[in-house]
N, C-alpha and C. Protein backbone atom coordinates (compact mmCIF):
# COMPACT_ATOMS: atom_id res chain seq x y z
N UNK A 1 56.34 -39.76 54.29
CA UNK A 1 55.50 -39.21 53.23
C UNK A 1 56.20 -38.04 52.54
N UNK A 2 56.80 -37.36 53.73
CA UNK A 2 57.40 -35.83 52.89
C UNK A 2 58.68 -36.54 52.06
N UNK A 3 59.60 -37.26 52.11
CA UNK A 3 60.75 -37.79 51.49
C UNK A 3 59.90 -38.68 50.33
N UNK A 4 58.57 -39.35 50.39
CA UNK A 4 58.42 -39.73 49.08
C UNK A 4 58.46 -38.50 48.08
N UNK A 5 57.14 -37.61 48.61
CA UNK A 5 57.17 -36.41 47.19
C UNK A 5 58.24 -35.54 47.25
N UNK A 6 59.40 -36.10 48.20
CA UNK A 6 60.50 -35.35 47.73
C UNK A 6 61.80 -35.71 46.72
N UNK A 7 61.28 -37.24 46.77
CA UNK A 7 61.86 -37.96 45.88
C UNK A 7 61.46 -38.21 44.11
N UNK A 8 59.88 -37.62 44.08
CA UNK A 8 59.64 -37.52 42.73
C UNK A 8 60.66 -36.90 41.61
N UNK A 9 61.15 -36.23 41.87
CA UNK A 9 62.56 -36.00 40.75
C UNK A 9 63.03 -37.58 40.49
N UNK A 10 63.58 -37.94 41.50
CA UNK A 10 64.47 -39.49 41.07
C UNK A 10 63.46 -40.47 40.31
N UNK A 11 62.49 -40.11 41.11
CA UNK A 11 61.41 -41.35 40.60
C UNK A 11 60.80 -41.06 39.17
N UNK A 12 61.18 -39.87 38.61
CA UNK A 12 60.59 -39.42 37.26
C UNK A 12 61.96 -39.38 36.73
N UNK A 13 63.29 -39.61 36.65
CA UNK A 13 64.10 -38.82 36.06
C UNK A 13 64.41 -39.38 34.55
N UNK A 14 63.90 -40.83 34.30
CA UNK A 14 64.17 -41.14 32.69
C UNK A 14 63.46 -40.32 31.85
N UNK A 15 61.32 -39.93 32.49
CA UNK A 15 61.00 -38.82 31.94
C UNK A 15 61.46 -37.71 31.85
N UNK A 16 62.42 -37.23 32.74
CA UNK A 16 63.26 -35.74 33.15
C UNK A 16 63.67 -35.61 31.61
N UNK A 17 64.72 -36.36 31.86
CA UNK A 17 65.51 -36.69 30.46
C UNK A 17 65.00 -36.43 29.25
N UNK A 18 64.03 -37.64 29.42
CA UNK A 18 63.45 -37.63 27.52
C UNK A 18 62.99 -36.42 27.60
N UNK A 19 62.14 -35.61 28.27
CA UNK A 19 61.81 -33.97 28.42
C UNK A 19 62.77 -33.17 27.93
N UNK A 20 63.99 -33.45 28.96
CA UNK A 20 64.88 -32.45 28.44
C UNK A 20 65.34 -32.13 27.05
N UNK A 21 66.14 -33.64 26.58
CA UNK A 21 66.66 -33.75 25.68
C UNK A 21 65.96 -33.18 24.48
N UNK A 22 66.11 -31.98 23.79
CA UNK A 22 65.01 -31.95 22.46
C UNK A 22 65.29 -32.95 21.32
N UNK A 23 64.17 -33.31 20.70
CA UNK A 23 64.66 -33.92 19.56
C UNK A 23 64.44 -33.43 18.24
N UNK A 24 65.25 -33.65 17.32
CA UNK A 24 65.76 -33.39 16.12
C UNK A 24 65.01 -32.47 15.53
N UNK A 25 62.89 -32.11 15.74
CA UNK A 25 62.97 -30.93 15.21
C UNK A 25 62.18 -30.00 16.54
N UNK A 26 62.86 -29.98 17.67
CA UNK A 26 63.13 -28.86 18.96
C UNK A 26 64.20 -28.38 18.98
N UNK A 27 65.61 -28.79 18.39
CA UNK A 27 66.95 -28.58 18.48
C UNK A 27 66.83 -27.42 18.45
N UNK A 28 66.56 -26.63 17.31
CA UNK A 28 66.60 -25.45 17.33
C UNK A 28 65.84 -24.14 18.20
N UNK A 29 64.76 -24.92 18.57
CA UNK A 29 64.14 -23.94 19.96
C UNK A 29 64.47 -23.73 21.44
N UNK A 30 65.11 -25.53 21.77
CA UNK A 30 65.17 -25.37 23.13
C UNK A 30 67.19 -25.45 23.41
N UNK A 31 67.52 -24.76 24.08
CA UNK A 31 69.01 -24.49 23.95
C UNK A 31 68.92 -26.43 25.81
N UNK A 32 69.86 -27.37 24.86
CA UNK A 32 69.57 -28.65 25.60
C UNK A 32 70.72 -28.26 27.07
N UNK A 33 72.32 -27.68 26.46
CA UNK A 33 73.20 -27.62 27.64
C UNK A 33 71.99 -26.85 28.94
N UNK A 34 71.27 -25.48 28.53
CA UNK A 34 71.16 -25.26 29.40
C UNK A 34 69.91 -25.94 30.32
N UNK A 35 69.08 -26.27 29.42
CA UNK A 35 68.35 -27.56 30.23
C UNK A 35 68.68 -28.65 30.98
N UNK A 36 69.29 -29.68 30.43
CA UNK A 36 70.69 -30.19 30.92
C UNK A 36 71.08 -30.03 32.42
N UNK A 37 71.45 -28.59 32.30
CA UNK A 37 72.23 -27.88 33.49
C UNK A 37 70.73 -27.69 34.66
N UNK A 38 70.05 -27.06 34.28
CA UNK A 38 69.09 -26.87 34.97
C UNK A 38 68.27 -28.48 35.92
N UNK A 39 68.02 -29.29 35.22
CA UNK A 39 67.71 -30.65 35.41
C UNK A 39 68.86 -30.99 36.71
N UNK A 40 70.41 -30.86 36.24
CA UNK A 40 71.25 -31.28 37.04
C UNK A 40 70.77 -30.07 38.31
N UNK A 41 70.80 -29.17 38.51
CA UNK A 41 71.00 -28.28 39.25
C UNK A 41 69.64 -28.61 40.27
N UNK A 42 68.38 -29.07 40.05
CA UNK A 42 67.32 -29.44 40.61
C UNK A 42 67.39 -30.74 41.55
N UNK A 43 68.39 -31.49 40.19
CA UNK A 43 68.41 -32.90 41.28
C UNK A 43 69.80 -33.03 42.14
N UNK A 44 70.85 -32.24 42.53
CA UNK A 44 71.57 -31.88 43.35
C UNK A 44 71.03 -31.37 44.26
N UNK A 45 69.90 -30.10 43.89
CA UNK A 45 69.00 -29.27 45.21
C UNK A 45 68.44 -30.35 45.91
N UNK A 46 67.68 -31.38 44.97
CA UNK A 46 66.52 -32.19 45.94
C UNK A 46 67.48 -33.42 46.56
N UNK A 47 68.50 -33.91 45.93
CA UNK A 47 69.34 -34.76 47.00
C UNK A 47 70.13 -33.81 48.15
N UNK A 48 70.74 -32.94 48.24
CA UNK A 48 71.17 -31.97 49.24
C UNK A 48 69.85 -31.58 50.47
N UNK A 49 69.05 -31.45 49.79
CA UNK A 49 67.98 -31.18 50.93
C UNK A 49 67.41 -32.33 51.45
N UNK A 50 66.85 -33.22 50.32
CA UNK A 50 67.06 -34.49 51.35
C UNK A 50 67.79 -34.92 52.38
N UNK A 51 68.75 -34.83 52.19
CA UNK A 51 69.80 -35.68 53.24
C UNK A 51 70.04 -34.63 54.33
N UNK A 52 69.74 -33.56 54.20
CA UNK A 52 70.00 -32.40 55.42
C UNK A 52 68.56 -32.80 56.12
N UNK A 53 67.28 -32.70 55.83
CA UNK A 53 66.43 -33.02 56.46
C UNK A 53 66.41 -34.18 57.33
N UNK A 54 66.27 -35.44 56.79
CA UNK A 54 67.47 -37.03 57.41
C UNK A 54 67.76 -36.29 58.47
N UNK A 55 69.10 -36.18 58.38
CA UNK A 55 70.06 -35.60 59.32
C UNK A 55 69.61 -34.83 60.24
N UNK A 56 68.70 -34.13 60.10
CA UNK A 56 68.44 -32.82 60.75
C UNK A 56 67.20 -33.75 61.70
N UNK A 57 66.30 -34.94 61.44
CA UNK A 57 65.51 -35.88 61.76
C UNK A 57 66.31 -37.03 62.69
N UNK A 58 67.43 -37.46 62.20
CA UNK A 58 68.19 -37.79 63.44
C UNK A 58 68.75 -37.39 64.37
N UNK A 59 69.23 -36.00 64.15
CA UNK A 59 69.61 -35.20 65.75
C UNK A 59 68.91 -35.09 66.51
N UNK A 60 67.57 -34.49 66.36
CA UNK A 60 66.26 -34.76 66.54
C UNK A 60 66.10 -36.22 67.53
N UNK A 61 65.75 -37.06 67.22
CA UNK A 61 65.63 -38.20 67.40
C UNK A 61 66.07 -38.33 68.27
N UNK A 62 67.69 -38.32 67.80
CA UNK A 62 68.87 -39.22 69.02
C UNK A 62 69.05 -38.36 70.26
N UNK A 63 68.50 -37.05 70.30
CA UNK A 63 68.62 -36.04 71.10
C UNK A 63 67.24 -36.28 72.31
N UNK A 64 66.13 -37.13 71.97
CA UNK A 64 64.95 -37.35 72.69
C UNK A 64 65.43 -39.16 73.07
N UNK A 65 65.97 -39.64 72.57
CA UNK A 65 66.18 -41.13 72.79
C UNK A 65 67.49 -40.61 74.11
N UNK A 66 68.69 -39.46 74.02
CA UNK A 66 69.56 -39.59 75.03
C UNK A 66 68.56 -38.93 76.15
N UNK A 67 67.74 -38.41 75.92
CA UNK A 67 66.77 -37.89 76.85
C UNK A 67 65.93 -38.84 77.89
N UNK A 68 65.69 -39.69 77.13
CA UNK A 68 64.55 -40.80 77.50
C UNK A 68 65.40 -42.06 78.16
N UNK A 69 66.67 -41.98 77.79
CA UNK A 69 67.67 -43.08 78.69
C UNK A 69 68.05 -42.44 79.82
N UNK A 70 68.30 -40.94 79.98
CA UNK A 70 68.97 -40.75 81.36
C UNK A 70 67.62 -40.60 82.30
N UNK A 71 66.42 -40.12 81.68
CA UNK A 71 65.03 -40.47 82.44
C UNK A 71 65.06 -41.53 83.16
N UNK A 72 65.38 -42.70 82.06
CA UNK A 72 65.03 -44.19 82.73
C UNK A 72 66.25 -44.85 83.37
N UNK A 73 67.35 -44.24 83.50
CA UNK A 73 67.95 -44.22 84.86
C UNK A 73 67.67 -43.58 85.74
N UNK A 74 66.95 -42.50 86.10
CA UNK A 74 66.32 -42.51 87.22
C UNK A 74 65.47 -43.12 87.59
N UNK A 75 64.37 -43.41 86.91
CA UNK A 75 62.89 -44.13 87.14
C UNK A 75 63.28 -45.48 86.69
N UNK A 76 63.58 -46.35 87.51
CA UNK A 76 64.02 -47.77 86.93
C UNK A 76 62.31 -48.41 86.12
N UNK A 77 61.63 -48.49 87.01
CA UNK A 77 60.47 -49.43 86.61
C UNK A 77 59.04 -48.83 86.11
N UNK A 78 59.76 -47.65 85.51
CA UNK A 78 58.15 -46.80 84.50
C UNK A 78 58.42 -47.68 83.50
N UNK A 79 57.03 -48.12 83.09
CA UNK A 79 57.28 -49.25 81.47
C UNK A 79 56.51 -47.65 80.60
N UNK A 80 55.81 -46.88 80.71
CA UNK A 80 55.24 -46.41 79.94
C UNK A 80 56.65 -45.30 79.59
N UNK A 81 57.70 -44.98 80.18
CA UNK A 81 58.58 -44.33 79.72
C UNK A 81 60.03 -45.62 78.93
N UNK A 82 59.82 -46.58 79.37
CA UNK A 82 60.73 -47.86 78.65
C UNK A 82 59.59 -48.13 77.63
N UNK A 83 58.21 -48.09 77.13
CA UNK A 83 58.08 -47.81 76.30
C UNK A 83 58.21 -46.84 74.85
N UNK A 84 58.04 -45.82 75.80
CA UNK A 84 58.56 -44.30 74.65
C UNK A 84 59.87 -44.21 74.39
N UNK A 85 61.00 -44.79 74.91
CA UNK A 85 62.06 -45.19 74.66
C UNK A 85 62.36 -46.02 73.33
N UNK A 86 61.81 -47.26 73.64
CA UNK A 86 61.74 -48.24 72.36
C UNK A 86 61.07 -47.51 71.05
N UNK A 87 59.73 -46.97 71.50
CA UNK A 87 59.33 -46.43 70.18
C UNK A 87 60.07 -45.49 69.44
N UNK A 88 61.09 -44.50 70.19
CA UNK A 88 62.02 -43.81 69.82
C UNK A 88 63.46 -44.33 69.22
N UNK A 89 63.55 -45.27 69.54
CA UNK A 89 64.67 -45.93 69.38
C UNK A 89 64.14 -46.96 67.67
N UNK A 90 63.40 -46.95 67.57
CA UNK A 90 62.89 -47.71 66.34
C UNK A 90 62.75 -46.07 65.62
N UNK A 91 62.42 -45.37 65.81
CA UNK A 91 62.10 -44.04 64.72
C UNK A 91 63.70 -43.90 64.31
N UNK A 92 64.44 -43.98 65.02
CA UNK A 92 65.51 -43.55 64.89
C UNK A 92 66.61 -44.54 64.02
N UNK A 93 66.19 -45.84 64.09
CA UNK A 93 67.03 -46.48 63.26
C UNK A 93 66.33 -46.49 62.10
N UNK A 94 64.84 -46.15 61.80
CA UNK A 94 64.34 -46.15 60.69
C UNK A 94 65.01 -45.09 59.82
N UNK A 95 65.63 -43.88 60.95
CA UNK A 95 65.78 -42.64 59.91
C UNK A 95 66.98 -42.70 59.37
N UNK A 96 67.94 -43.34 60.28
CA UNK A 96 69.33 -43.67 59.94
C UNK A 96 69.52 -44.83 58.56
N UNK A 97 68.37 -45.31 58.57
CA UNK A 97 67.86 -46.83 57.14
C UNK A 97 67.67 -45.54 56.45
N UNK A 98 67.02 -44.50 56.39
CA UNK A 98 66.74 -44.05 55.62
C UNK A 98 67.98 -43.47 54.32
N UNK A 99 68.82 -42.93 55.62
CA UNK A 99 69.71 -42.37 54.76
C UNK A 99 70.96 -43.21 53.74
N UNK A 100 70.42 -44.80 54.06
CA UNK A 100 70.74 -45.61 52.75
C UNK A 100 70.25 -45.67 51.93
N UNK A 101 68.71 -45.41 52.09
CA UNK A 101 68.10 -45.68 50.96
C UNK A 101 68.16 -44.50 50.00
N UNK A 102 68.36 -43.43 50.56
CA UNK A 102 68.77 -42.10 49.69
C UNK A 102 69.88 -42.16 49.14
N UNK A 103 71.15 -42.71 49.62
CA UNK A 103 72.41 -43.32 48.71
C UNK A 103 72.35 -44.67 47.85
N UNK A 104 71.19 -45.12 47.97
CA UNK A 104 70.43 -45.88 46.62
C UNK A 104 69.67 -45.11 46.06
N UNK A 105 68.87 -44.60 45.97
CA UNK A 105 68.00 -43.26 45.83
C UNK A 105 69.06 -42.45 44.68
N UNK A 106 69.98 -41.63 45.12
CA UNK A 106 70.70 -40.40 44.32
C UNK A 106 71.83 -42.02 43.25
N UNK A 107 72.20 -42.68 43.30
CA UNK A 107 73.08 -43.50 42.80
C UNK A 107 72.11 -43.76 41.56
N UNK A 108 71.28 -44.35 41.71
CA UNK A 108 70.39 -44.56 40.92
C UNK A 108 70.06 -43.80 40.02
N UNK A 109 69.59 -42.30 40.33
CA UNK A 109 69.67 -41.57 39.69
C UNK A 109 70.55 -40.87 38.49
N UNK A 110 71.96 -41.30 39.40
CA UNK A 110 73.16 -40.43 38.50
C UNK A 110 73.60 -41.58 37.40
N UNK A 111 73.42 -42.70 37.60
CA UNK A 111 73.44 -43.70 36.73
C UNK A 111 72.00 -44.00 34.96
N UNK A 112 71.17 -43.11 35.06
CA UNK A 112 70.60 -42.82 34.66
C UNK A 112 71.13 -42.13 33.74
């Protein structure tokens, strides 16, 4: 949920644009380079923080999944801990999917 509304920049950015860009009689009010610049400078912030969060969500993760395997070498036959395992082990490849979809995500964007 937090990476969708963190993705609203990408997901708005043709409106970004037409926003930014003034037309023919704004030229003279709104200075466009530095809008422009500003626009760029927002959607560098929100892909940079994206992907640190990710990241910061898989250490996380993979840090409770190496946790939950050396558990279940000790305890061979707890299913309720070979359960929390699996469920961890699925969070974790979801988050690692994730961080493709954010390099579709920002690509997309810069192609714009």
């Amino acid at each position: 949920e937090l990476l969708r509304v963190m993705r609203t920049i990408d997901d708005r950015i043709v409106h970004e644009l037409n926003t930014t860009i003034p037309t023919a009689s704004f030229v003279g009010k709104v200075d466009p380079g530095q809008t422009c610049k500003e626009l760029y400078e927002s959607l560098m912030d929100a892909h940079t923080s994206r992907e640190r969060i990710i990241k910061n969500c898989i250490s996380q993760t993979s840090a409770v999944v190496k946790t939950l395997k050396e558990e279940r070498e000790k305890a061979d036959e707890d299913a309720a801990l070979l359960k929390q395992l699996r469920k961890e082990q699925t969070k974790l490849k979801l988050m690692q999917s994730e961080l493709n979809v954010e390099e579709v995500v920002n690509d997309r964007s810069w192609k714009v």
